[in-house]
PDB file of N, CA and C in Angstrom:
ATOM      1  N   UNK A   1      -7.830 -61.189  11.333  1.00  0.00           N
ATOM      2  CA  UNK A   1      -6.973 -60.055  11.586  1.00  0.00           C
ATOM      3  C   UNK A   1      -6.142 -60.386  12.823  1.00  0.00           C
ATOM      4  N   UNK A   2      -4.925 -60.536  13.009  1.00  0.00           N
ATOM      5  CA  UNK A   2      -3.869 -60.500  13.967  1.00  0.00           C
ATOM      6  C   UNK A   2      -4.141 -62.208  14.528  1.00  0.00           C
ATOM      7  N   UNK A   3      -4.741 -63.049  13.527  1.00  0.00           N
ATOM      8  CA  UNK A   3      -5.376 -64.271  14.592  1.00  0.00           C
ATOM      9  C   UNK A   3      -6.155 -64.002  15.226  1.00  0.00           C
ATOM     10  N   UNK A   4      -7.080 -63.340  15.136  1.00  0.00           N
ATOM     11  CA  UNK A   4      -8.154 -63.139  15.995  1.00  0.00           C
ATOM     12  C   UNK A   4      -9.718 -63.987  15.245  1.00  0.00           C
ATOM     13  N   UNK A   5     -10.274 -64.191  14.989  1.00  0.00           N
ATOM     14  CA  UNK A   5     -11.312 -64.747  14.056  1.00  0.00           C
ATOM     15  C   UNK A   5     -12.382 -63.483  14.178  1.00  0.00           C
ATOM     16  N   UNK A   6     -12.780 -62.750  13.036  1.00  0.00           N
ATOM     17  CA  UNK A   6     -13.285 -61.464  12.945  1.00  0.00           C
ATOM     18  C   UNK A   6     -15.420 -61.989  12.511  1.00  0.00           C
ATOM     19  N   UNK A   7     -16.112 -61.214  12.741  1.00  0.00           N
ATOM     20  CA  UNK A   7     -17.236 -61.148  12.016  1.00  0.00           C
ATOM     21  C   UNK A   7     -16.906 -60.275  10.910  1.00  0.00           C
ATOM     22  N   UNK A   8     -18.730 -60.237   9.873  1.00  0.00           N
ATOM     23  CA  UNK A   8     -18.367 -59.566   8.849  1.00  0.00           C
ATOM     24  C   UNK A   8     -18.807 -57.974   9.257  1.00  0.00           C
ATOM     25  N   UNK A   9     -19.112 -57.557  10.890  1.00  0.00           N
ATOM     26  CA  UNK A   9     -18.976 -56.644  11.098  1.00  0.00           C
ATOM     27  C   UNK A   9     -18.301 -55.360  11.437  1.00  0.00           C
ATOM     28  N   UNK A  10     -17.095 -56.280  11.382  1.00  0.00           N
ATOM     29  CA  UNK A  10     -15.906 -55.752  12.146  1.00  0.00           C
ATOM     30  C   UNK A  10     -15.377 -54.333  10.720  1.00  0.00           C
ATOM     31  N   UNK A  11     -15.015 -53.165  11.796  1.00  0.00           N
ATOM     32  CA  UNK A  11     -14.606 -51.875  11.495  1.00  0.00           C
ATOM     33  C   UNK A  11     -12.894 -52.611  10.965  1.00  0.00           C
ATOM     34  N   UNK A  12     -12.732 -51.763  10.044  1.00  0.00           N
ATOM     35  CA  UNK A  12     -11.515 -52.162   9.236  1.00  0.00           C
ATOM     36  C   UNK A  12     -11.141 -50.911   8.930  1.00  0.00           C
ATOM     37  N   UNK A  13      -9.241 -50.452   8.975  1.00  0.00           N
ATOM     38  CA  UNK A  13      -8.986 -49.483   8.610  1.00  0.00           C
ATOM     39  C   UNK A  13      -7.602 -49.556   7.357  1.00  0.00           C
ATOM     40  N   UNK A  14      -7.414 -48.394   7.261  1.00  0.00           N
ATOM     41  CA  UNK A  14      -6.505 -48.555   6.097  1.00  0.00           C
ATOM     42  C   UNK A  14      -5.182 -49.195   6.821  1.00  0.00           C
ATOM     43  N   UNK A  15      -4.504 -50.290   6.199  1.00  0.00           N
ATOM     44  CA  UNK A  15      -3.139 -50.526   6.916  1.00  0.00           C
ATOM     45  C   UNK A  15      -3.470 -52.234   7.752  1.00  0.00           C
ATOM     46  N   UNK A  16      -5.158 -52.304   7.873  1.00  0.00           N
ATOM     47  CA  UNK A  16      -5.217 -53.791   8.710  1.00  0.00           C
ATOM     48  C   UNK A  16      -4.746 -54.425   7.663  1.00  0.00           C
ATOM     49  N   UNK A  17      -4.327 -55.880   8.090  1.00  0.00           N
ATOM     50  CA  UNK A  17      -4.005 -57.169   7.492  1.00  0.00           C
ATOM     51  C   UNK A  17      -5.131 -58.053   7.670  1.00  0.00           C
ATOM     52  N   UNK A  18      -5.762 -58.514   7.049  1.00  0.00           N
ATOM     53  CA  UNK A  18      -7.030 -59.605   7.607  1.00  0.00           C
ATOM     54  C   UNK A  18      -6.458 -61.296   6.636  1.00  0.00           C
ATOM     55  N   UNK A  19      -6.821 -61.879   7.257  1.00  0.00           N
ATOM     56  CA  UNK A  19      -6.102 -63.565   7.130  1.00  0.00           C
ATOM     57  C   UNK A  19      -7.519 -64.012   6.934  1.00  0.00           C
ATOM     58  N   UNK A  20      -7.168 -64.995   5.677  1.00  0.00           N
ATOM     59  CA  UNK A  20      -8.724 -65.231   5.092  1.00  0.00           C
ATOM     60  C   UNK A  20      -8.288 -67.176   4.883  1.00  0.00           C
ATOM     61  N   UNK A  21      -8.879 -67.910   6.051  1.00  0.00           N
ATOM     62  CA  UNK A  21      -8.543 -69.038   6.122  1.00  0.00           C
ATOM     63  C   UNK A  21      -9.523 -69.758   4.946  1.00  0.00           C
ATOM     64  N   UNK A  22      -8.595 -70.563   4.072  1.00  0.00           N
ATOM     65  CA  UNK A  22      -9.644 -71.709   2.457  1.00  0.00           C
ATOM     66  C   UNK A  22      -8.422 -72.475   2.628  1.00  0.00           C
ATOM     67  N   UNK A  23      -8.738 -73.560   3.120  1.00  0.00           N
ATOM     68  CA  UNK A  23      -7.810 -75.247   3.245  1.00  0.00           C
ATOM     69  C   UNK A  23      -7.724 -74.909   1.966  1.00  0.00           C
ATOM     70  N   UNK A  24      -6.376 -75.758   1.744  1.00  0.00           N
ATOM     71  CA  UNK A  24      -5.003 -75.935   2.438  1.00  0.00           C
ATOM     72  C   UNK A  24      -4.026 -74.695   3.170  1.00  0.00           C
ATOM     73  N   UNK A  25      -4.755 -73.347   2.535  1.00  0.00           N
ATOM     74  CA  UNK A  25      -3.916 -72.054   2.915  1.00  0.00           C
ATOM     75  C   UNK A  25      -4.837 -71.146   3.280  1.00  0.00           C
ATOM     76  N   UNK A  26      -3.960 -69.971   4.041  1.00  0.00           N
ATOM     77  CA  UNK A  26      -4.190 -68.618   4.703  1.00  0.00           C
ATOM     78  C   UNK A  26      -3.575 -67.545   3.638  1.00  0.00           C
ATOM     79  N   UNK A  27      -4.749 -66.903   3.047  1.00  0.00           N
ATOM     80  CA  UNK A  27      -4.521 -66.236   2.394  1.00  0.00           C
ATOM     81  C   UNK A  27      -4.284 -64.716   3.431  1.00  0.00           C
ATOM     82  N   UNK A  28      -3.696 -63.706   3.030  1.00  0.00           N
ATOM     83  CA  UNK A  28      -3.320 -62.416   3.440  1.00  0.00           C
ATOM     84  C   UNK A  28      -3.606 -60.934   2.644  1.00  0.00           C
ATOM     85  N   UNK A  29      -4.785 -60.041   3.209  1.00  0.00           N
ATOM     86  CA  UNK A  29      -4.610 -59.206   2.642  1.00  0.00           C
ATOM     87  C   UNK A  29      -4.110 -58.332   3.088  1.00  0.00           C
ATOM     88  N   UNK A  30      -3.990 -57.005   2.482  1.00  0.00           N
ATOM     89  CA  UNK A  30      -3.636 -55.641   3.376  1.00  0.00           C
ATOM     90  C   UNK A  30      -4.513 -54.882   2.900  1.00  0.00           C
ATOM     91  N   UNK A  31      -5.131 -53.876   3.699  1.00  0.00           N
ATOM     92  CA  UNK A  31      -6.412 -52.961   3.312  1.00  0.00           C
ATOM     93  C   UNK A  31      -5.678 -51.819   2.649  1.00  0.00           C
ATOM     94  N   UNK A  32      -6.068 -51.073   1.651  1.00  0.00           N
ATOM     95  CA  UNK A  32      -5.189 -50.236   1.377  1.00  0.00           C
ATOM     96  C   UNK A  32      -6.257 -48.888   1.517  1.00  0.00           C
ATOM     97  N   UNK A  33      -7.275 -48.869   1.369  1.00  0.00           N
ATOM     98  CA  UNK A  33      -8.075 -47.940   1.281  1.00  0.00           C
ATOM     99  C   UNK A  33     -10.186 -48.662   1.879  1.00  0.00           C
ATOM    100  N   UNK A  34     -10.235 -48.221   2.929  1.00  0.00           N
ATOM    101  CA  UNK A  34     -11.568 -48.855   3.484  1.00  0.00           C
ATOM    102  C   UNK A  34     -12.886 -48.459   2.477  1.00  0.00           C
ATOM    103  N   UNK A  35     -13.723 -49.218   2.536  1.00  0.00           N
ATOM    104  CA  UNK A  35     -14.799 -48.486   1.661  1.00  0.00           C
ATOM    105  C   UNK A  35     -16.269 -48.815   2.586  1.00  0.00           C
ATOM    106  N   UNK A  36     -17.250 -48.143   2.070  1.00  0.00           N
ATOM    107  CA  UNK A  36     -18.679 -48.314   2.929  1.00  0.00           C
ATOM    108  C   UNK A  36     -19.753 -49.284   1.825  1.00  0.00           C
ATOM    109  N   UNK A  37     -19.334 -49.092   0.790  1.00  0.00           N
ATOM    110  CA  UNK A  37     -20.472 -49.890  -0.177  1.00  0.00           C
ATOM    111  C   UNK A  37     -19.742 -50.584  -0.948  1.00  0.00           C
ATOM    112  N   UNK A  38     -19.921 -52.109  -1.482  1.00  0.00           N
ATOM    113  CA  UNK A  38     -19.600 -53.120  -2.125  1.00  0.00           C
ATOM    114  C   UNK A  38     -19.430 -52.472  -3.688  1.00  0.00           C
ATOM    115  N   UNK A  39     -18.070 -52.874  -4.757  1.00  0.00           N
ATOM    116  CA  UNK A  39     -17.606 -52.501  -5.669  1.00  0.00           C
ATOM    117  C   UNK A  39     -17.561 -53.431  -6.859  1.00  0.00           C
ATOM    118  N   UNK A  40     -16.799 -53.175  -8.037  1.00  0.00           N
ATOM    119  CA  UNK A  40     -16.989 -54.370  -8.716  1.00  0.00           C
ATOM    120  C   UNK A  40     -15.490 -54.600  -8.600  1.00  0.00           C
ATOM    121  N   UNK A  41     -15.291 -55.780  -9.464  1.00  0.00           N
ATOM    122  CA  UNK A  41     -13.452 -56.601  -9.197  1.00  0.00           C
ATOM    123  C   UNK A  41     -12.724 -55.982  -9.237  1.00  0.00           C
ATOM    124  N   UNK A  42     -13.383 -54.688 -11.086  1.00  0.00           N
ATOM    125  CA  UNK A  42     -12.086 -54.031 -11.382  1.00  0.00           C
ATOM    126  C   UNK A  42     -11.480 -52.959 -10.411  1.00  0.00           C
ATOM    127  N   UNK A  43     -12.115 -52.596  -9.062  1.00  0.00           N
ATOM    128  CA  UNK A  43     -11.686 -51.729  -8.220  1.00  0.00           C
ATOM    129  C   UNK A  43     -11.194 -52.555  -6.851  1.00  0.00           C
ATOM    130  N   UNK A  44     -10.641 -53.976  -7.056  1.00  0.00           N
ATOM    131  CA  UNK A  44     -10.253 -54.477  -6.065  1.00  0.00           C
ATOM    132  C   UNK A  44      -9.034 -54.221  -5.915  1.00  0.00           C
ATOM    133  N   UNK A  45      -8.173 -53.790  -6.806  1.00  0.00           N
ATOM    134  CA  UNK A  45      -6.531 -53.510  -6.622  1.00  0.00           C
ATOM    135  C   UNK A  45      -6.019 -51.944  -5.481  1.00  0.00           C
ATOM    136  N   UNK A  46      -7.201 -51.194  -5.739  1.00  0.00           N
ATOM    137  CA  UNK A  46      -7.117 -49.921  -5.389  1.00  0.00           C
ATOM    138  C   UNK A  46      -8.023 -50.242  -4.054  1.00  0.00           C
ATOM    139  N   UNK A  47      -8.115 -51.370  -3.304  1.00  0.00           N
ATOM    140  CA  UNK A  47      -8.882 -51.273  -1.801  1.00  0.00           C
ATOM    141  C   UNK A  47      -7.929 -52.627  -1.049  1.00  0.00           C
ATOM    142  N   UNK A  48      -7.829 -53.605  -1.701  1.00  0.00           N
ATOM    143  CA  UNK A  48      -6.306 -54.565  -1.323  1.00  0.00           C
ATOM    144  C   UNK A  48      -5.319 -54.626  -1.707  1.00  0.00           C
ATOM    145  N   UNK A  49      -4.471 -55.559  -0.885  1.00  0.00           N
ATOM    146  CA  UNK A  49      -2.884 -55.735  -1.646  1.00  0.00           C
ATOM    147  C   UNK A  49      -2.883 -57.271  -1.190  1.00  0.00           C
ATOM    148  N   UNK A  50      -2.250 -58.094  -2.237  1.00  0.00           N
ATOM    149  CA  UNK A  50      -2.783 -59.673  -1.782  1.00  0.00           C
ATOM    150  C   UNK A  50      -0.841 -59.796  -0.832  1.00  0.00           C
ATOM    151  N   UNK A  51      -0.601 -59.641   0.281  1.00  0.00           N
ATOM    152  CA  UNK A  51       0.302 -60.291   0.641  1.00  0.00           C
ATOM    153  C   UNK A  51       0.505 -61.534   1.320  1.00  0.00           C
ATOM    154  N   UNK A  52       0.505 -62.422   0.743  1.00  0.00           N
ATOM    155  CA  UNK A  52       0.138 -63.797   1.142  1.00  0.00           C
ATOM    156  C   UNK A  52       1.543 -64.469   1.013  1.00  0.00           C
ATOM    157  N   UNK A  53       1.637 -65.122   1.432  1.00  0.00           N
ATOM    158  CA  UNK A  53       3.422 -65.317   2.080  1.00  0.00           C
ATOM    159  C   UNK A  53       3.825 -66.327   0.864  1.00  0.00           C
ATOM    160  N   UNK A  54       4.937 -66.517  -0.049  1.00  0.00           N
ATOM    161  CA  UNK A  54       5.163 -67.624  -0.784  1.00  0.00           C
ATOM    162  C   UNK A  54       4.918 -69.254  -0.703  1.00  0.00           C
ATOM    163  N   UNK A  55       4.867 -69.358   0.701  1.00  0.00           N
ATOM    164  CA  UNK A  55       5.062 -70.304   1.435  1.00  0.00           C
ATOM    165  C   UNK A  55       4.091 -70.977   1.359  1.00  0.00           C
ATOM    166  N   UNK A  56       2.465 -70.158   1.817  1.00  0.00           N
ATOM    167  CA  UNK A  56       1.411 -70.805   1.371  1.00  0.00           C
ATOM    168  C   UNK A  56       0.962 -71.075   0.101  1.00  0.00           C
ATOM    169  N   UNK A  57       1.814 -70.585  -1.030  1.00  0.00           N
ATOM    170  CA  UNK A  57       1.518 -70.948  -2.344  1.00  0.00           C
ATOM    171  C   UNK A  57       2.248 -72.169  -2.875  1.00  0.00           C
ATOM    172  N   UNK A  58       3.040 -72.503  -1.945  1.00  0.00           N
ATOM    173  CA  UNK A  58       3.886 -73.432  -2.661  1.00  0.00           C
ATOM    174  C   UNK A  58       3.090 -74.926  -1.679  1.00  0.00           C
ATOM    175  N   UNK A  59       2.603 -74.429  -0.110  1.00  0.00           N
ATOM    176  CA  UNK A  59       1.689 -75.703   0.049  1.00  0.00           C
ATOM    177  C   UNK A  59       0.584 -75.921  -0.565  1.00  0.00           C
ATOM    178  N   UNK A  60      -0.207 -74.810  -1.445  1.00  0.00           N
ATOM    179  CA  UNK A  60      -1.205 -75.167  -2.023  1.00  0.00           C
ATOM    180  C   UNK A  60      -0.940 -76.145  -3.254  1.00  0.00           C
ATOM    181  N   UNK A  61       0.172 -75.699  -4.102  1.00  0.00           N
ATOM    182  CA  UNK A  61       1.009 -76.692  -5.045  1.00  0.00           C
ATOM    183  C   UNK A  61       1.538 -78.107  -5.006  1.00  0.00           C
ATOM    184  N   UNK A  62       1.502 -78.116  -4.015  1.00  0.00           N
ATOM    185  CA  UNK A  62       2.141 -79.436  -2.925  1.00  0.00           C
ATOM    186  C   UNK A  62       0.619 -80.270  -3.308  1.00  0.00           C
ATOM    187  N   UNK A  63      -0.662 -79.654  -2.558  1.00  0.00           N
ATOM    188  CA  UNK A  63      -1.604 -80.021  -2.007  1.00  0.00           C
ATOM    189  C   UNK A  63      -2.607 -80.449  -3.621  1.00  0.00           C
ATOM    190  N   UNK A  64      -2.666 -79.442  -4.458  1.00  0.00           N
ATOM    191  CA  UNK A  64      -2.664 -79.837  -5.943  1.00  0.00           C
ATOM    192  C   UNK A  64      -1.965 -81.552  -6.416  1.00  0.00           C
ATOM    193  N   UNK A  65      -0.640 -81.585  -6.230  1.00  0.00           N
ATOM    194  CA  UNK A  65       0.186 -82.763  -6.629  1.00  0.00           C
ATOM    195  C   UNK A  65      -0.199 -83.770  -6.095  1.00  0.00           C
ATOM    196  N   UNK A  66      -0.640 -83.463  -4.867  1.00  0.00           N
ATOM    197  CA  UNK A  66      -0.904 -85.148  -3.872  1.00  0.00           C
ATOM    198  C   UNK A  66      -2.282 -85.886  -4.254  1.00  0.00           C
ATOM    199  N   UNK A  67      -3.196 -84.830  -5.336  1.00  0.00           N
ATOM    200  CA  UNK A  67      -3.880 -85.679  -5.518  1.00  0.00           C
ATOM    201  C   UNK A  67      -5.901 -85.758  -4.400  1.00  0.00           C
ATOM    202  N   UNK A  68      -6.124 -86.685  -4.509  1.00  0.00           N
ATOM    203  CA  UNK A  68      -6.965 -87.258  -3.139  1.00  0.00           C
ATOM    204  C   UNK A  68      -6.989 -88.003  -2.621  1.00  0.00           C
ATOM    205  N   UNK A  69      -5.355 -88.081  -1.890  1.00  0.00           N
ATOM    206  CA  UNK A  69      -4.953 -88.640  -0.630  1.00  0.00           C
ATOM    207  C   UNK A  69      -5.425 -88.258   0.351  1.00  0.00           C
ATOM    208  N   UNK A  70      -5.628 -86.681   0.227  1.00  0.00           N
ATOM    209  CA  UNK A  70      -5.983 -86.044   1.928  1.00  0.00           C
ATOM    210  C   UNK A  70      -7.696 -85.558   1.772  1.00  0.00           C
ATOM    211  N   UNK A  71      -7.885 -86.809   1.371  1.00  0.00           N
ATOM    212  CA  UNK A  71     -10.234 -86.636   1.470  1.00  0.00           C
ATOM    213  C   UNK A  71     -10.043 -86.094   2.967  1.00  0.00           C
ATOM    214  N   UNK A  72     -10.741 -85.237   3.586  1.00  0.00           N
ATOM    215  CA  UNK A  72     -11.281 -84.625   4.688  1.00  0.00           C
ATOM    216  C   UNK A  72     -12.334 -85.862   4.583  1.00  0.00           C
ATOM    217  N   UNK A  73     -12.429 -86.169   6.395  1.00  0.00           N
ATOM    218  CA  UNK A  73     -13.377 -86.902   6.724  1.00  0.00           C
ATOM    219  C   UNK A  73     -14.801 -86.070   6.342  1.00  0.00           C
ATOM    220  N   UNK A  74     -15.966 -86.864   6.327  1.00  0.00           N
ATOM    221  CA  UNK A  74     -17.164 -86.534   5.885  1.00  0.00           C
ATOM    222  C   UNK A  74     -17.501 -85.588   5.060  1.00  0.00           C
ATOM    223  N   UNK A  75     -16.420 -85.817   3.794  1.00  0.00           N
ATOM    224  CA  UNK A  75     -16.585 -84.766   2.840  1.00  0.00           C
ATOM    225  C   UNK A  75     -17.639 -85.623   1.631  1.00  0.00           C
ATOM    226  N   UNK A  76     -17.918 -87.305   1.983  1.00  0.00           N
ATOM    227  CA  UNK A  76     -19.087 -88.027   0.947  1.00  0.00           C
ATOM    228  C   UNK A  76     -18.309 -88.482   0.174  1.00  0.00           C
ATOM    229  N   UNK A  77     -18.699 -89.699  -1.111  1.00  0.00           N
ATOM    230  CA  UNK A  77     -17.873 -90.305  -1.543  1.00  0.00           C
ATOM    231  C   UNK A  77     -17.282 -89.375  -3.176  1.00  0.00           C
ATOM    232  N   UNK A  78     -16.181 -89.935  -3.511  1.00  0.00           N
ATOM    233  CA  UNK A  78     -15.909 -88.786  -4.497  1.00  0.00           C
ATOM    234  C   UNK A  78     -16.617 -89.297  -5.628  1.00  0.00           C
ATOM    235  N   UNK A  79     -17.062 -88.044  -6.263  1.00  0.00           N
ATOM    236  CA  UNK A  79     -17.495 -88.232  -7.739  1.00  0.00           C
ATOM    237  C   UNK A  79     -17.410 -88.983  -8.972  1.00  0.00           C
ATOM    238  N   UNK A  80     -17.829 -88.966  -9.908  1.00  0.00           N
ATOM    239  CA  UNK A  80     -17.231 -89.879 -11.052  1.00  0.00           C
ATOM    240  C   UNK A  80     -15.937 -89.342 -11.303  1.00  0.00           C
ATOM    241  N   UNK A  81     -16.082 -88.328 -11.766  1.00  0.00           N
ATOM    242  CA  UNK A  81     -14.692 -87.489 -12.303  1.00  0.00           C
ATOM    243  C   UNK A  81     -13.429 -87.637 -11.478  1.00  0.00           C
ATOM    244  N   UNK A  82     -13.970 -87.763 -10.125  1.00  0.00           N
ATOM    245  CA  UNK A  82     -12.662 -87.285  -9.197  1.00  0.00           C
ATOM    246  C   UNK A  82     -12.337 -88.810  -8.622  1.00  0.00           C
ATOM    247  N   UNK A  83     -13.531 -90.016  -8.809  1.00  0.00           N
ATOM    248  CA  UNK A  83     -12.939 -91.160  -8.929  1.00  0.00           C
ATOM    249  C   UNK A  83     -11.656 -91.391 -10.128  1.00  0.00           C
ATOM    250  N   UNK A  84     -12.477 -91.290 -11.236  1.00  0.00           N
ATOM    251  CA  UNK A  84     -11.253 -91.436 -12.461  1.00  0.00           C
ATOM    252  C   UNK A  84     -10.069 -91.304 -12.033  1.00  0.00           C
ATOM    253  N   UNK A  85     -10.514 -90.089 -12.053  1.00  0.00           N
ATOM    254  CA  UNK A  85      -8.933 -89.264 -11.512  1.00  0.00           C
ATOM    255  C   UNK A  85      -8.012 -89.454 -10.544  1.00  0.00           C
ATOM    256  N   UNK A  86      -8.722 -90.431  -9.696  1.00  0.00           N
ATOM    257  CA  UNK A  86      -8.018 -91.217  -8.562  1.00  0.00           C
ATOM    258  C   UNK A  86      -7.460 -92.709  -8.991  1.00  0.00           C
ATOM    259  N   UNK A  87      -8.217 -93.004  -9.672  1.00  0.00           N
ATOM    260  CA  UNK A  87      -7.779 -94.970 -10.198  1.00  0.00           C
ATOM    261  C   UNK A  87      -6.717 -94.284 -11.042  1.00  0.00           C
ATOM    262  N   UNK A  88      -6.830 -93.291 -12.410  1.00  0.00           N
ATOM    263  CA  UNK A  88      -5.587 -92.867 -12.969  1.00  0.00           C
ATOM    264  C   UNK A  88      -4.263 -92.785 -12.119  1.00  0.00           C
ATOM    265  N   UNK A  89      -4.341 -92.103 -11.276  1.00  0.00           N
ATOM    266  CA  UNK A  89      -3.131 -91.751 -10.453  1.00  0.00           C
ATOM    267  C   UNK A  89      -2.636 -93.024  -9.696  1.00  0.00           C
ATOM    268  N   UNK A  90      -3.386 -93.726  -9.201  1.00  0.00           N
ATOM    269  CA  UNK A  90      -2.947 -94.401  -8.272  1.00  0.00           C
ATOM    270  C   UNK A  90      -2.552 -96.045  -9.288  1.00  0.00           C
ATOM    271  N   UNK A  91      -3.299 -95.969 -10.536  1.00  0.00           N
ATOM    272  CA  UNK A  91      -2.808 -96.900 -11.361  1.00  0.00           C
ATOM    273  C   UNK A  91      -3.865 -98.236 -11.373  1.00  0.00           C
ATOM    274  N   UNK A  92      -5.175 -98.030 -11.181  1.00  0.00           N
ATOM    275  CA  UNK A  92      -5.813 -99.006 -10.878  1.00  0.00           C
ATOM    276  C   UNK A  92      -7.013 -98.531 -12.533  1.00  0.00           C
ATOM    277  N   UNK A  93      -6.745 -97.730 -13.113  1.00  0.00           N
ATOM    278  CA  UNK A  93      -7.528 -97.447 -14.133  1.00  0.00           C
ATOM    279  C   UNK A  93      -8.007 -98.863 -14.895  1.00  0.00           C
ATOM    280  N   UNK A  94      -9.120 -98.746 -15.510  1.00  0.00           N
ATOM    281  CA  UNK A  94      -9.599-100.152 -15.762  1.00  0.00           C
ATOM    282  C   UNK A  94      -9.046-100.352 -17.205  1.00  0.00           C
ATOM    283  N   UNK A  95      -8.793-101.337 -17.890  1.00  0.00           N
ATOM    284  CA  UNK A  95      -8.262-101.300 -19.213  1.00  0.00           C
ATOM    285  C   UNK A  95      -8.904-102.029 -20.122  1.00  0.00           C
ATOM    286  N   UNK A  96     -10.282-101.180 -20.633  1.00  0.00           N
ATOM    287  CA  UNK A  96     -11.008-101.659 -21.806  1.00  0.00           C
ATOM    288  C   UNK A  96     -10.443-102.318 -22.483  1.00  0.00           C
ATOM    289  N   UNK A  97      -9.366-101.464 -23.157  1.00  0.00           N
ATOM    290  CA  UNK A  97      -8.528-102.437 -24.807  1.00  0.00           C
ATOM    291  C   UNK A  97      -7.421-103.997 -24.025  1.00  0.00           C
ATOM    292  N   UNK A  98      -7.410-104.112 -23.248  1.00  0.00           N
ATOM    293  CA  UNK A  98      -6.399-104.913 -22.835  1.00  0.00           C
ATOM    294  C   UNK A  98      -6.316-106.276 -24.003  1.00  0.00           C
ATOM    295  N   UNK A  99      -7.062-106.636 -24.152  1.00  0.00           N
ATOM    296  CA  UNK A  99      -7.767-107.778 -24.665  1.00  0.00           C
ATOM    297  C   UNK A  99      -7.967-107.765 -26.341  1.00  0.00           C
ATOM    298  N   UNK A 100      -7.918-106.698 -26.710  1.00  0.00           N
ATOM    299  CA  UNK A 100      -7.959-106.346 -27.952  1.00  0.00           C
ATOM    300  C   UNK A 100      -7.012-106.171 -28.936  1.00  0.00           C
ATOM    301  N   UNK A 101      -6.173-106.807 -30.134  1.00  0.00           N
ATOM    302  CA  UNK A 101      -5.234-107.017 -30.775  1.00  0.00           C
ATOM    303  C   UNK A 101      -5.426-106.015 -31.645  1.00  0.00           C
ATOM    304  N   UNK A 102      -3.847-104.637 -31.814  1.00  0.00           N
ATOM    305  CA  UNK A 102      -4.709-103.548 -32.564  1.00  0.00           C
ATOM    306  C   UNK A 102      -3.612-103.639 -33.789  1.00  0.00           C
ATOM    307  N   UNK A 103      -3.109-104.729 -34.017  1.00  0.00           N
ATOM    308  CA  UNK A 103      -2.251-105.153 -35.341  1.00  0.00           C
ATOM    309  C   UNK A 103      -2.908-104.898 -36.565  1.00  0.00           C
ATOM    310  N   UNK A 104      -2.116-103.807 -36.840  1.00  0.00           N
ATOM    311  CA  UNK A 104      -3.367-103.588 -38.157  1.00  0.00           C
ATOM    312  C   UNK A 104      -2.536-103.742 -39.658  1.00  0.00           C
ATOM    313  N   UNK A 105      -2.209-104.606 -40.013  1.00  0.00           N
ATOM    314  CA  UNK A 105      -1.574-105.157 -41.230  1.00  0.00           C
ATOM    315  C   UNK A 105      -2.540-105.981 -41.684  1.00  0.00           C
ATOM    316  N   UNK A 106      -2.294-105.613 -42.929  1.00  0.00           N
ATOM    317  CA  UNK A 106      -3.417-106.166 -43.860  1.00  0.00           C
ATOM    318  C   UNK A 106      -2.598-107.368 -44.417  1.00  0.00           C
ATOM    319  N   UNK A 107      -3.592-108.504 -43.936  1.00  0.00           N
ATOM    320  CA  UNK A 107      -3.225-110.062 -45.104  1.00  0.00           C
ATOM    321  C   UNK A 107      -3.945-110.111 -46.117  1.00  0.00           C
ATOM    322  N   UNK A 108      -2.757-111.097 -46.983  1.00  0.00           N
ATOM    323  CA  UNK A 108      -3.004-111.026 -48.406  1.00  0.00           C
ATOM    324  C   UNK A 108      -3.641-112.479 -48.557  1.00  0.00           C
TER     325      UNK A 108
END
């Protein structure tokens, strides 16, 4: 809220803005209505308003495209999947068939 870094105790009123930091972006809400007891999703429209600036949606898009260039230090080594997905992109994928002639005409 205002840049301030809040607990989850903090009194909230109708009208605060609270900033909800998840790398790569700062998400933004606006309180629209405070409540005392936890709800289900479908009543999340009627207690927030997501105003979150375009800006951070378009670095999250950015941050999507690049891939895993930007590993955070001591985040461990990446997975199978997210290896793949790295030799794909970067072009180092291994090439089973290379070697394999897939001419398929039939001799007489």
């Amino acid at each position: 809220m205002h840049g301030i870094q809040l607990k989850a105790s903090r009194m909230v009123k109708a009208g605060d803005i609270i900033d909800v930091r998840k790398p790569p972006i700062t998400y933004s809400f606006r309180v629209l209505q405070p409540i005392e007891k936890r709800v289900g999703a479908k009543m999340l429209p009627e207690i927030l308003e997501n105003v979150t600036a375009p800006e951070q949606y378009e670095l999250l898009e950015m941050s999507k495209i690049s891939g895993f260039a930007g590993r955070a230090k001591g985040t461990g080594r990446p997975t199978k999947k997210e290896r793949r997905s790295l030799d794909e992109f970067t072009g180092d994928a291994p090439t089973f068939f290379a070697d394999f002639d897939f001419d398929m005409e039939e001799e007489d």
